[in-house]
C-alpha atoms as a PDB file:
ATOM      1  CA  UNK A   1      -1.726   6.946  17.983  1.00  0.00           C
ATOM      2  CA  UNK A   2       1.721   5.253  17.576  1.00  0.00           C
ATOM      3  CA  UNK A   3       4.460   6.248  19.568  1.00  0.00           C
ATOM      4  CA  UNK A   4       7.182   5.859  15.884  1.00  0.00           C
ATOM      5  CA  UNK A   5       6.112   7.812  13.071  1.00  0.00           C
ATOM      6  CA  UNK A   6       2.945   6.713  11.563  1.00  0.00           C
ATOM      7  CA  UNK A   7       3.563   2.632  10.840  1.00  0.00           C
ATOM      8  CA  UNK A   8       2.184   1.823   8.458  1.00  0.00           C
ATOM      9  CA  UNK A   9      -0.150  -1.438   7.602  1.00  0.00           C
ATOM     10  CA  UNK A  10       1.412  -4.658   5.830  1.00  0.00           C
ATOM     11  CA  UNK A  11      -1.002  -7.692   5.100  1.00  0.00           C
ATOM     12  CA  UNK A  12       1.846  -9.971   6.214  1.00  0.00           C
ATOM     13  CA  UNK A  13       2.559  -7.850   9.757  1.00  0.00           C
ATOM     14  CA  UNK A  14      -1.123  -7.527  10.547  1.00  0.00           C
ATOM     15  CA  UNK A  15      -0.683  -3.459   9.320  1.00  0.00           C
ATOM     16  CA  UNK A  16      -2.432  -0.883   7.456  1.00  0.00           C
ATOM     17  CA  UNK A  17      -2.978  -1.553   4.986  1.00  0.00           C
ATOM     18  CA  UNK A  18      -1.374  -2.646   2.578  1.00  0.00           C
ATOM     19  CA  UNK A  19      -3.976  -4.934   5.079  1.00  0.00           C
ATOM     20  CA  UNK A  20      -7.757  -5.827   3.966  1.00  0.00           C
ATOM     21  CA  UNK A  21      -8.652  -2.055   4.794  1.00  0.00           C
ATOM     22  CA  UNK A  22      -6.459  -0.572   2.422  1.00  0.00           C
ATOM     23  CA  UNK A  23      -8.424  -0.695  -1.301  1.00  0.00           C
ATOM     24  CA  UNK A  24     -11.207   1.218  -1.553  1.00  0.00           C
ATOM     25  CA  UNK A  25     -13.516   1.228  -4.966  1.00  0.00           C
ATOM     26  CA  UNK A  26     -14.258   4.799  -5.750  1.00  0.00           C
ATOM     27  CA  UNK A  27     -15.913   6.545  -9.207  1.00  0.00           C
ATOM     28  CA  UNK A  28     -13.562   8.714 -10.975  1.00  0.00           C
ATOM     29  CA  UNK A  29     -14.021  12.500  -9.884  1.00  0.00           C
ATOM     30  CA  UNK A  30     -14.240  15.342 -11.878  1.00  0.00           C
ATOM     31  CA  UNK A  31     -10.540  15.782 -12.414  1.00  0.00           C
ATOM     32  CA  UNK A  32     -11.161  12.887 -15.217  1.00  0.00           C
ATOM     33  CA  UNK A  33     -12.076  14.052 -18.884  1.00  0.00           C
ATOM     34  CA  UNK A  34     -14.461  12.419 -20.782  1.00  0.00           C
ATOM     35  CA  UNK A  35     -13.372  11.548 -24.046  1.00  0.00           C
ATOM     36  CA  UNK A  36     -14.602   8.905 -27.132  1.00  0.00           C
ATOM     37  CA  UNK A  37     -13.322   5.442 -27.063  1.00  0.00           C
ATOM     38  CA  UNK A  38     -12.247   4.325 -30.323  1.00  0.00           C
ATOM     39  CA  UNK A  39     -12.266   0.400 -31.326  1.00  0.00           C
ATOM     40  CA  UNK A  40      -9.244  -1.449 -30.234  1.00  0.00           C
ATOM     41  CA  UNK A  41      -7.170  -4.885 -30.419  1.00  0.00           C
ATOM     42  CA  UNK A  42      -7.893  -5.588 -26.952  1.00  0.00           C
ATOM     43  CA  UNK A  43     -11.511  -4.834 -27.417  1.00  0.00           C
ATOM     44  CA  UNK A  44     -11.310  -8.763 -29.487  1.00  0.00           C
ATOM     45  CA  UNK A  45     -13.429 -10.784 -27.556  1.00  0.00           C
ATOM     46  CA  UNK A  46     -11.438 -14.020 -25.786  1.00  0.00           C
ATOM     47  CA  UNK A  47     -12.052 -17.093 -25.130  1.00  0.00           C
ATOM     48  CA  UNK A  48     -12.295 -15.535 -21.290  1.00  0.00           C
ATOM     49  CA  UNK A  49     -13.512 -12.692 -21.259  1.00  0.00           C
ATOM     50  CA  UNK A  50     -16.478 -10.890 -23.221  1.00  0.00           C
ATOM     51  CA  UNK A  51     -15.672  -7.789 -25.507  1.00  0.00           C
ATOM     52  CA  UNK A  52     -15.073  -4.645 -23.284  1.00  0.00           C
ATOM     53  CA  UNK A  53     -17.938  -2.231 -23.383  1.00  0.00           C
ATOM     54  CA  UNK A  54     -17.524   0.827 -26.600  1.00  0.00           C
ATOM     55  CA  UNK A  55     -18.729   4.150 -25.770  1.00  0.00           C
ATOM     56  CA  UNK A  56     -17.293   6.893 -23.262  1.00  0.00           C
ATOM     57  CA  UNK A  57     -14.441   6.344 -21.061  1.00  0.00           C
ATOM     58  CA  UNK A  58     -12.734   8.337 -18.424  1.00  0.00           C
ATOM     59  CA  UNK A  59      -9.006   9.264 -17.949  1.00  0.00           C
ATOM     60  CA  UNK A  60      -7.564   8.955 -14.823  1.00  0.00           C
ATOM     61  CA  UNK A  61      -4.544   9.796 -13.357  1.00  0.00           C
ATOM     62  CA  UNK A  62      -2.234   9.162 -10.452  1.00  0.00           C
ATOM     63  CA  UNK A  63       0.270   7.601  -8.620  1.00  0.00           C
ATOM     64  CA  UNK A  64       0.011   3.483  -8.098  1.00  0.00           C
ATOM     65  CA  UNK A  65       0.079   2.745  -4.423  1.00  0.00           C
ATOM     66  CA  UNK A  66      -0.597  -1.023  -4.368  1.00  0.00           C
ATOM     67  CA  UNK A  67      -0.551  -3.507  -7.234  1.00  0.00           C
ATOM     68  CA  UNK A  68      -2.006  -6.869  -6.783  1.00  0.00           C
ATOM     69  CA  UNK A  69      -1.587  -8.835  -9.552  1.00  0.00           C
ATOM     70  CA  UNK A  70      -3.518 -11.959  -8.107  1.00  0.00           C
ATOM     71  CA  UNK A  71      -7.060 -10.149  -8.135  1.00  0.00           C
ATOM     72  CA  UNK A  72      -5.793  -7.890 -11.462  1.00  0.00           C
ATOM     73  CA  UNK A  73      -6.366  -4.731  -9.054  1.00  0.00           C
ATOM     74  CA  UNK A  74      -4.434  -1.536  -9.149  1.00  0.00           C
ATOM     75  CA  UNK A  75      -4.533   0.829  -6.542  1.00  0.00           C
ATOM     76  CA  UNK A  76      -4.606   4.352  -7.548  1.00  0.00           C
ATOM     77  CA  UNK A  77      -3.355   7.851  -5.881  1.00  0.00           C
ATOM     78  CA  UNK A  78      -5.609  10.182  -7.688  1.00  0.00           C
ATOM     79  CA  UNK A  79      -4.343  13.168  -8.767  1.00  0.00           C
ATOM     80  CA  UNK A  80      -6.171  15.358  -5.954  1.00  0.00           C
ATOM     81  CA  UNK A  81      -5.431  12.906  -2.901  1.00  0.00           C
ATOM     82  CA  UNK A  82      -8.122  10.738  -3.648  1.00  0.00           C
ATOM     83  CA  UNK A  83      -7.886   6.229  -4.040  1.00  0.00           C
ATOM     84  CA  UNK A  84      -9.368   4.913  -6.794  1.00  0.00           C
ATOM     85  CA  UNK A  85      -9.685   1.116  -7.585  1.00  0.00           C
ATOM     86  CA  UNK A  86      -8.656   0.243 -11.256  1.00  0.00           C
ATOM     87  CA  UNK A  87      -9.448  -3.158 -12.668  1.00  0.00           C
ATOM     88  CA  UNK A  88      -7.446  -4.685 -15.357  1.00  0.00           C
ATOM     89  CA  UNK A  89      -6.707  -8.215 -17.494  1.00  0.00           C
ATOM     90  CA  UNK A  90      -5.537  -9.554 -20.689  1.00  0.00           C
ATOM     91  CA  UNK A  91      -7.758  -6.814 -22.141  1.00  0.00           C
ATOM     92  CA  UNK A  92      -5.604  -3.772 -21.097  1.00  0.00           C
ATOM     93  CA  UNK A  93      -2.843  -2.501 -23.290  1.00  0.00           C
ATOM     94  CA  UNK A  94      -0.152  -1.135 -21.109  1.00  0.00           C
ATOM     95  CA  UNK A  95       1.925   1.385 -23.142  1.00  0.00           C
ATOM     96  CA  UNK A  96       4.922   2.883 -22.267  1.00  0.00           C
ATOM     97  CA  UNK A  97       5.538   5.967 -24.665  1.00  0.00           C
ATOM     98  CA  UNK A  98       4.171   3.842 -27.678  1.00  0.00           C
ATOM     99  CA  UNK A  99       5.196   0.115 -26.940  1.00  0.00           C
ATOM    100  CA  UNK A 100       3.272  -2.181 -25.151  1.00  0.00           C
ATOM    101  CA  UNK A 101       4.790  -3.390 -21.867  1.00  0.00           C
ATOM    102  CA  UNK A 102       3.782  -6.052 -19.330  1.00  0.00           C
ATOM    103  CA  UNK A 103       2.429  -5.510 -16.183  1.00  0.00           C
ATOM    104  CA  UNK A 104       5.801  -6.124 -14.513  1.00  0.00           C
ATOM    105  CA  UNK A 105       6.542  -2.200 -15.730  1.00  0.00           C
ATOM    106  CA  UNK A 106       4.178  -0.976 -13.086  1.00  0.00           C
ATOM    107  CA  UNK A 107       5.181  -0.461  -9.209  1.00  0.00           C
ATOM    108  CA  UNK A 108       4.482   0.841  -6.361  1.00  0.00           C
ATOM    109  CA  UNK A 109       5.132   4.741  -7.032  1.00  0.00           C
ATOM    110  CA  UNK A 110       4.806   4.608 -10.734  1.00  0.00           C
ATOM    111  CA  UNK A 111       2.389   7.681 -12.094  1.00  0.00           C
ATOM    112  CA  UNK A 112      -0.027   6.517 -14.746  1.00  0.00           C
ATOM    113  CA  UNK A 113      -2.926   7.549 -16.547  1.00  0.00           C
ATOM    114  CA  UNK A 114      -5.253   4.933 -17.526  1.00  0.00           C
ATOM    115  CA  UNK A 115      -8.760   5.438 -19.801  1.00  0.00           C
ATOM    116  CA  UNK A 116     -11.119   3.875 -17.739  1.00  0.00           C
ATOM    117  CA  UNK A 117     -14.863   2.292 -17.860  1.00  0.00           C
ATOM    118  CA  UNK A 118     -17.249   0.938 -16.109  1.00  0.00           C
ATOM    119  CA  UNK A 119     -17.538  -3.075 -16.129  1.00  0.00           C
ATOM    120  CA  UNK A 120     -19.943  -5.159 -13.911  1.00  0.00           C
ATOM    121  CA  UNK A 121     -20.199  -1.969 -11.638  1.00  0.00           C
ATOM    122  CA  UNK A 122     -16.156  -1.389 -10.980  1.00  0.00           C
ATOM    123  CA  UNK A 123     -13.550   0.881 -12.886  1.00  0.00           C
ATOM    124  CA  UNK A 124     -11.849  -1.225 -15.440  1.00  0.00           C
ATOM    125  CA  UNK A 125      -8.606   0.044 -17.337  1.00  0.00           C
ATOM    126  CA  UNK A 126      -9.161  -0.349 -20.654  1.00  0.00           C
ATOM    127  CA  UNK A 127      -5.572   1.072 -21.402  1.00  0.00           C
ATOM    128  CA  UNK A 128      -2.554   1.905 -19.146  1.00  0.00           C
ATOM    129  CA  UNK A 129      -0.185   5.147 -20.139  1.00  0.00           C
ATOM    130  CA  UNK A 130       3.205   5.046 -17.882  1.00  0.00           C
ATOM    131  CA  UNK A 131       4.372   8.323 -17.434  1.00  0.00           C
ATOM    132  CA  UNK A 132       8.378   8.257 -18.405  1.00  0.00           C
ATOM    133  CA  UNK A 133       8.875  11.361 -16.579  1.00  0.00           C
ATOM    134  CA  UNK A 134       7.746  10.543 -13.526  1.00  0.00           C
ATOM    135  CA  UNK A 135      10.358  11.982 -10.845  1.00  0.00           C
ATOM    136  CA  UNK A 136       8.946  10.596  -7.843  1.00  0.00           C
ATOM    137  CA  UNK A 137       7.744   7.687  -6.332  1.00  0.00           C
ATOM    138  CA  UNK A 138       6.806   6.696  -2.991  1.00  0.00           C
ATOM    139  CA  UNK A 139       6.610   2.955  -1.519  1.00  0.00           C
ATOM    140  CA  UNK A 140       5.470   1.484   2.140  1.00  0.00           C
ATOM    141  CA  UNK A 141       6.921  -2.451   3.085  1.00  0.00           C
ATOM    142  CA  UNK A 142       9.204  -4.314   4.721  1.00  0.00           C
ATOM    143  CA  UNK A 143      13.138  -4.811   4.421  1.00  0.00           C
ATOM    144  CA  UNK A 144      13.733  -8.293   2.571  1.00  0.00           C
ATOM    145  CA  UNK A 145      17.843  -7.295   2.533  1.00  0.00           C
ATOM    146  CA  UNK A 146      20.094  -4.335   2.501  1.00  0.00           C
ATOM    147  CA  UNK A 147      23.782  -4.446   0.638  1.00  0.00           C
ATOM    148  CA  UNK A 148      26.364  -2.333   2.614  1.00  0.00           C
ATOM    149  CA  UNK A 149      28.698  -3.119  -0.243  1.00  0.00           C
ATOM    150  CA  UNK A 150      26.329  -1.926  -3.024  1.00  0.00           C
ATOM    151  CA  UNK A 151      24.522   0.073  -0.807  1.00  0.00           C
ATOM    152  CA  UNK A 152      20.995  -1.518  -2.168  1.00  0.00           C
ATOM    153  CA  UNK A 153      18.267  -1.785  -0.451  1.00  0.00           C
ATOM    154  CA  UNK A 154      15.232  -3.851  -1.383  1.00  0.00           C
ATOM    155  CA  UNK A 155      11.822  -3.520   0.255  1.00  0.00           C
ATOM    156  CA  UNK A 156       8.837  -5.326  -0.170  1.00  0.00           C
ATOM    157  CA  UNK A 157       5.243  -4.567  -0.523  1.00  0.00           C
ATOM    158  CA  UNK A 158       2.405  -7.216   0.063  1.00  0.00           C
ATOM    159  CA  UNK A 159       0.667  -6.698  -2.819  1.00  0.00           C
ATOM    160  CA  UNK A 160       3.584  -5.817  -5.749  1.00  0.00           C
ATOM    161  CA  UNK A 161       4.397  -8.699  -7.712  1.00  0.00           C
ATOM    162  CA  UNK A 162       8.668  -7.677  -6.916  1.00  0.00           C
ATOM    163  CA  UNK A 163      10.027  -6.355  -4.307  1.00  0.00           C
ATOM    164  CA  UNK A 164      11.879  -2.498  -5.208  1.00  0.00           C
ATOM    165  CA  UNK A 165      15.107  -1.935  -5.368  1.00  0.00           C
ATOM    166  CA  UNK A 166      16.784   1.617  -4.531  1.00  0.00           C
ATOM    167  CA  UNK A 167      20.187   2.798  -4.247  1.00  0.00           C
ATOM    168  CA  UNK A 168      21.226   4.594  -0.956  1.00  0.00           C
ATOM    169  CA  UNK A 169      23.797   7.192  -1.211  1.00  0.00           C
ATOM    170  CA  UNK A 170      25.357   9.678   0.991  1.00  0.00           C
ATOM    171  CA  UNK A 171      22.322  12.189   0.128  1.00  0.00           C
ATOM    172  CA  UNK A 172      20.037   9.836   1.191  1.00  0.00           C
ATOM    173  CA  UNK A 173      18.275  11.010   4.281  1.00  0.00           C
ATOM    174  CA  UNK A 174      17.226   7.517   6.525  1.00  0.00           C
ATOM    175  CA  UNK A 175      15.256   8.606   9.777  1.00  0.00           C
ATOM    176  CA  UNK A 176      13.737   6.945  12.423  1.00  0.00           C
ATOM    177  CA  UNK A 177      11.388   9.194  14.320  1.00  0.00           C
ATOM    178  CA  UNK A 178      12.947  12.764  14.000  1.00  0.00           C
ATOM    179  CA  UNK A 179      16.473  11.586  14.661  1.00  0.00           C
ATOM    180  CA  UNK A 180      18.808  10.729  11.716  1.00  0.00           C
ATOM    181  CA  UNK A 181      20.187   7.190  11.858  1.00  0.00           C
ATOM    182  CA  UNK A 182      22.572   5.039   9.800  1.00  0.00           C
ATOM    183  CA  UNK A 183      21.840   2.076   7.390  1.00  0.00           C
ATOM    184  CA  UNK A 184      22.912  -0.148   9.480  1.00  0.00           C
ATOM    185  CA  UNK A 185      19.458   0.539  10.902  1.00  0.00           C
ATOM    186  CA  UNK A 186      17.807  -1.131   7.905  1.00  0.00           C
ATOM    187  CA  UNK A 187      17.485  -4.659   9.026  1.00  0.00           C
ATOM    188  CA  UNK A 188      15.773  -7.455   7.698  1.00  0.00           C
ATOM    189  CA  UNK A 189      11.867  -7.254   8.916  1.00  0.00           C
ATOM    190  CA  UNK A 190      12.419  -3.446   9.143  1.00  0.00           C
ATOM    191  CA  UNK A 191       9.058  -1.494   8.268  1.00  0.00           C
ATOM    192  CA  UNK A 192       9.894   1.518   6.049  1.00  0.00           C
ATOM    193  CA  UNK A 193       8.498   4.076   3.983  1.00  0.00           C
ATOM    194  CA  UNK A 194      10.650   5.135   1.140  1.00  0.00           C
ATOM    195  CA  UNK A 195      10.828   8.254  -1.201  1.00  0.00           C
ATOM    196  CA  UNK A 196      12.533   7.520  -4.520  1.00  0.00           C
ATOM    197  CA  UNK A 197      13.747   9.027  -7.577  1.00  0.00           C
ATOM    198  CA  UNK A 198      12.856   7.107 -10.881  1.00  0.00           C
ATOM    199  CA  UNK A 199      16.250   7.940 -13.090  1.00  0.00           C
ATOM    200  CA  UNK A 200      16.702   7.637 -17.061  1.00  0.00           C
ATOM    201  CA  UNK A 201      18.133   4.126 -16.633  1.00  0.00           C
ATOM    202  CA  UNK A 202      15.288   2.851 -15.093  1.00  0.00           C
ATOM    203  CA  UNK A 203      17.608   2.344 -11.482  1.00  0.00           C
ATOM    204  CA  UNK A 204      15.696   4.356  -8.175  1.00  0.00           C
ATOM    205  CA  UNK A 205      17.119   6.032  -5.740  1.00  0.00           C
ATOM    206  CA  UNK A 206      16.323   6.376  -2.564  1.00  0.00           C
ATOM    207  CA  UNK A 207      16.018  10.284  -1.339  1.00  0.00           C
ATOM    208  CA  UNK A 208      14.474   9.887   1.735  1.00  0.00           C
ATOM    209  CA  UNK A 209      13.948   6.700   3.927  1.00  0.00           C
ATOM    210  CA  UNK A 210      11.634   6.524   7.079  1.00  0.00           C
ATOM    211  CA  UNK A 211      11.972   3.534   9.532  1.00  0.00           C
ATOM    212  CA  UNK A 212       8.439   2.805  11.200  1.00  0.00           C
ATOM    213  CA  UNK A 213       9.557  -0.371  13.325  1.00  0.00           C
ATOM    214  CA  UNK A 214      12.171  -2.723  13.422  1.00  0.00           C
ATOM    215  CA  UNK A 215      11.876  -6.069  15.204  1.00  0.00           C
ATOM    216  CA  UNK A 216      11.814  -5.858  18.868  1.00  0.00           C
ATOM    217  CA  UNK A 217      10.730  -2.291  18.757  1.00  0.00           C
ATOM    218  CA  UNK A 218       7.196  -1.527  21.115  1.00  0.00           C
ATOM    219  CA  UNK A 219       4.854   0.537  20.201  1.00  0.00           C
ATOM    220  CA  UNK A 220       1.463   1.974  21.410  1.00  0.00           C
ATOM    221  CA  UNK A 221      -1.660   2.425  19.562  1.00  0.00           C
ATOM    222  CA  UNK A 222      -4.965   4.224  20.871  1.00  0.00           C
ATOM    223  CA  UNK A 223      -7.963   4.204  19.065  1.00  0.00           C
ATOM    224  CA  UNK A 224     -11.205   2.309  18.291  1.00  0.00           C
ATOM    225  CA  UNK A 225     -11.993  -1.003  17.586  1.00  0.00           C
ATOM    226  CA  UNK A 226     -12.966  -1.275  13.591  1.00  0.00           C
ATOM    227  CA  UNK A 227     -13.232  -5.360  13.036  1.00  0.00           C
ATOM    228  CA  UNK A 228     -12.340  -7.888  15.548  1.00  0.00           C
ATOM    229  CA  UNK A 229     -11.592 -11.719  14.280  1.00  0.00           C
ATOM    230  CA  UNK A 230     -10.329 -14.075  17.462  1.00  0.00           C
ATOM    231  CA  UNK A 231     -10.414 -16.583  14.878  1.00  0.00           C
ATOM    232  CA  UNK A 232      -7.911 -15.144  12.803  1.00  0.00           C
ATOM    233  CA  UNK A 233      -6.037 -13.664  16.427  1.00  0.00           C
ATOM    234  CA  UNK A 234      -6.369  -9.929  15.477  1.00  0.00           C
ATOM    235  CA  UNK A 235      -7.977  -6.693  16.041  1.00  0.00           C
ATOM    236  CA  UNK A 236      -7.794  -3.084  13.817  1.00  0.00           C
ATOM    237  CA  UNK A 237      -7.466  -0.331  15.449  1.00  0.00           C
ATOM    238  CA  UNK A 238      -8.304   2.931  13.908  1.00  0.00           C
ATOM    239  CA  UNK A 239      -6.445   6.240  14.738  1.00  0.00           C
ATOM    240  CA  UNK A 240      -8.871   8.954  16.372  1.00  0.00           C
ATOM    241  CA  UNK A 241      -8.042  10.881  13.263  1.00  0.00           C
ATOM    242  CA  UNK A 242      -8.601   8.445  11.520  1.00  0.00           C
ATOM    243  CA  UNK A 243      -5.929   8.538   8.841  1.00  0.00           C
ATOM    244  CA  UNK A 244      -4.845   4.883   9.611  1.00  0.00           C
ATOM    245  CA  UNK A 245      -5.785   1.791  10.792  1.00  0.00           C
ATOM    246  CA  UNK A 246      -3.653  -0.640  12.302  1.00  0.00           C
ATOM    247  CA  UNK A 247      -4.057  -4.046  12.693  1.00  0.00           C
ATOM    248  CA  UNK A 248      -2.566  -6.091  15.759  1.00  0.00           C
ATOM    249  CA  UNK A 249      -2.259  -9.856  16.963  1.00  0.00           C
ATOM    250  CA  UNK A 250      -4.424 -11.107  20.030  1.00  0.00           C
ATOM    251  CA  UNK A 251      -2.310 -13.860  20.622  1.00  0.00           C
ATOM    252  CA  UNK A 252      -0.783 -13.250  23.732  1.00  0.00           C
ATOM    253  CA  UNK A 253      -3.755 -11.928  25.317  1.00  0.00           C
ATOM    254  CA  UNK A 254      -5.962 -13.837  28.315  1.00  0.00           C
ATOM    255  CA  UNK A 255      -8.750 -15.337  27.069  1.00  0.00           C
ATOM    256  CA  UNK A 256     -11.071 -13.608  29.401  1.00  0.00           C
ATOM    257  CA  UNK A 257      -9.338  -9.993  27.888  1.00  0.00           C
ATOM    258  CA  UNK A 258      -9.975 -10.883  24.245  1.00  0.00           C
ATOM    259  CA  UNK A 259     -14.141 -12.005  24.692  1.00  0.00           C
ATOM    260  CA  UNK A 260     -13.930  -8.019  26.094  1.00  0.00           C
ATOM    261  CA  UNK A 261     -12.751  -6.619  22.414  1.00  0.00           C
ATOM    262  CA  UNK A 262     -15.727  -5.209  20.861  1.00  0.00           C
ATOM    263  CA  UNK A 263     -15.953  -3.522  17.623  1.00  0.00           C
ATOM    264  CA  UNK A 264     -16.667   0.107  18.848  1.00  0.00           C
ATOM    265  CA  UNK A 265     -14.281   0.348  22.295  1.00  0.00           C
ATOM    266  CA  UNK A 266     -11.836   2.786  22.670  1.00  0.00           C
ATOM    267  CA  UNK A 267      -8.332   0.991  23.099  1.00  0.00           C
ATOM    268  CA  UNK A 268      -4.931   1.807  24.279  1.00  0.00           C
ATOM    269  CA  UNK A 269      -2.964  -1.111  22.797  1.00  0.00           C
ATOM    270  CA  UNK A 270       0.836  -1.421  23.986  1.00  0.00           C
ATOM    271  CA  UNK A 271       2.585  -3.971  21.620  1.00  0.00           C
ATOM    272  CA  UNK A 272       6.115  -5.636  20.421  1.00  0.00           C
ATOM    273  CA  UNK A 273       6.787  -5.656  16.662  1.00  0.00           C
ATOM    274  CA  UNK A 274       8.433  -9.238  16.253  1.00  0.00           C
ATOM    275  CA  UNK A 275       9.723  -8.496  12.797  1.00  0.00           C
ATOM    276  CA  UNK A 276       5.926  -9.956  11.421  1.00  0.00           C
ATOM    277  CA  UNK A 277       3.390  -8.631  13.405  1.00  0.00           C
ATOM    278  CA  UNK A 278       2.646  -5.865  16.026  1.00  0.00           C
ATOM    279  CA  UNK A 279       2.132  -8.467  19.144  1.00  0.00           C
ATOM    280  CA  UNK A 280      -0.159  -6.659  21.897  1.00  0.00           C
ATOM    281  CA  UNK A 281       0.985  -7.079  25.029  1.00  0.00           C
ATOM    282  CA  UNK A 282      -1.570  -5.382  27.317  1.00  0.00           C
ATOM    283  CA  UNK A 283      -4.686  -3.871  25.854  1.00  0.00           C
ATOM    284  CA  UNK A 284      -6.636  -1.106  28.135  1.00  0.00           C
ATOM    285  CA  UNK A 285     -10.666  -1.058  27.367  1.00  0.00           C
ATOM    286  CA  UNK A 286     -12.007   2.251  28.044  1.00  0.00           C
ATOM    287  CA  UNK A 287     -14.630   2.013  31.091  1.00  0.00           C
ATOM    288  CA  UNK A 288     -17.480   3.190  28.733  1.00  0.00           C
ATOM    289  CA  UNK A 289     -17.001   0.563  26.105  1.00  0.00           C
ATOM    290  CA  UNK A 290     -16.461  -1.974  28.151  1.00  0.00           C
ATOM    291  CA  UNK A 291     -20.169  -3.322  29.055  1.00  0.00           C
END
């Protein structure tokens, strides 16, 4: 486990992740409602893409935790704890209240419901419902700037398409471990996790702000070894609860150390966050893993 409070993984910091272990394709649960698809606009067949299938869909909802507009993949905090996987293209209507928005209107932290259906085996949004009175929003990433004057703070996530922006204000409770600390704390390459309040005029701000690392900051991480590529220089190491996995550069390591990382050994990992990537600095193999 990680001496700060639970870092979290970045794709770009070798983390959890936001990393290739974050997304997760899942059915929708019982919590969804089945209801009758009607014909729609965006059912038009494209010059791309074939009509979507008619027939039954499901309605999900939940909180967006990842958006990656690359691989038209959303993310999804079920309602009930649970990540879903949500498809989408030029074929989902994106409403908010009743206009159509752009894709750009969903973030990190936004709370949707989407009617859903199966396409080629995967959940695929067939339309996506932004919920207006969302209060709450939550965001993992990494400081890109911080205002003193302005007091705004912008973080970004590997996968959102623009980094958020949130007001701090004197209410604003920034911690680093249990100990309260000032904004001066929130460097550039800081790793945060921010709770944030979605207001009328579309501004957020921040009401609570954890800081997981900064640069130069060590850290130690003991678990097992989940996927090792010495290619790529990096390991993932999942928590023994496992609740996270991190992911941690190789680089420094002895050759002779790193042909001993196996995908099953138990690990205590002591490591340097360089503002990009938790470096390991010594690596302990336990003794029964080891062979």
């Amino acid at each position: 486990m990680c001496s700060a409070s639970k870092p979290i993984a970045v794709v770009w910091v070798v983390v959890c992740a936001l990393s290739g272990v974050w997304a997760q394709t899942a059915t929708p649960t019982a919590q969804g409602t089945r209801v009758e698809a009607s014909p729609s606009a965006n059912d038009a067949e494209t010059s791309e893409f074939p009509p979507l299938p008619k027939g039954t869909v499901s309605l999900i909802g939940g909180t967006v935790m990842k958006l990656d507009p690359i691989r038209d993949r959303i993310v999804l905090r079920a309602f009930g704890g649970r990540d879903v996987t949500l498809g989408f293209d030029v074929r989902t209507k994106i409403l908010r209240q009743e206009a159509t928005v752009s894709t750009r209107e969903i973030r990190p932290g936004t709370r949707i419901y989407a009617d859903t259906t199966l396409v080629n085996g995967r959940i695929f949004a067939k339309t996506i419902r932004i919920d207006t009175n969302a209060a709450t929003g939550e965001a993992n990433g990494q400081v890109t700037a911080y205002d003193p004057g302005t007091r705004k703070l912008k973080v970004r996530n590997a996968l959102a398409a623009e980094p958020l922006e949130v007001q701090i204000n004197p209410d604003t409770a920034i911690r680093s471990g249990d100990q309260t600390v000032e904004p001066s704390r929130l460097v550039v390459g800081t790793l945060v996790h921010v709770t944030f309040q979605s207001r009328a005029d579309r501004t957020s701000l921040a009401q609570k702000v954890d800081v997981l690392a900064q640069p130069g900051g060590t850290f130690t991480f003991a678990g097992k070894i989940t996927f090792v590529d010495l290619r790529a220089g990096f390991v993932a190491i999942a928590d023994p609860a496992g609740a996270n996995t991190y992911e941690v550069a190789v680089d420094h390591l002895s050759p002779d150390v790193k042909v001993r990382l196996k995908e099953g050994s138990d690990v205590v990992v002591h490591t340097k966050f360089d503002g990009q990537k938790y470096q390991a600095q010594t690596i302990e193999i336990a003794q029964s893993f080891s062979h």
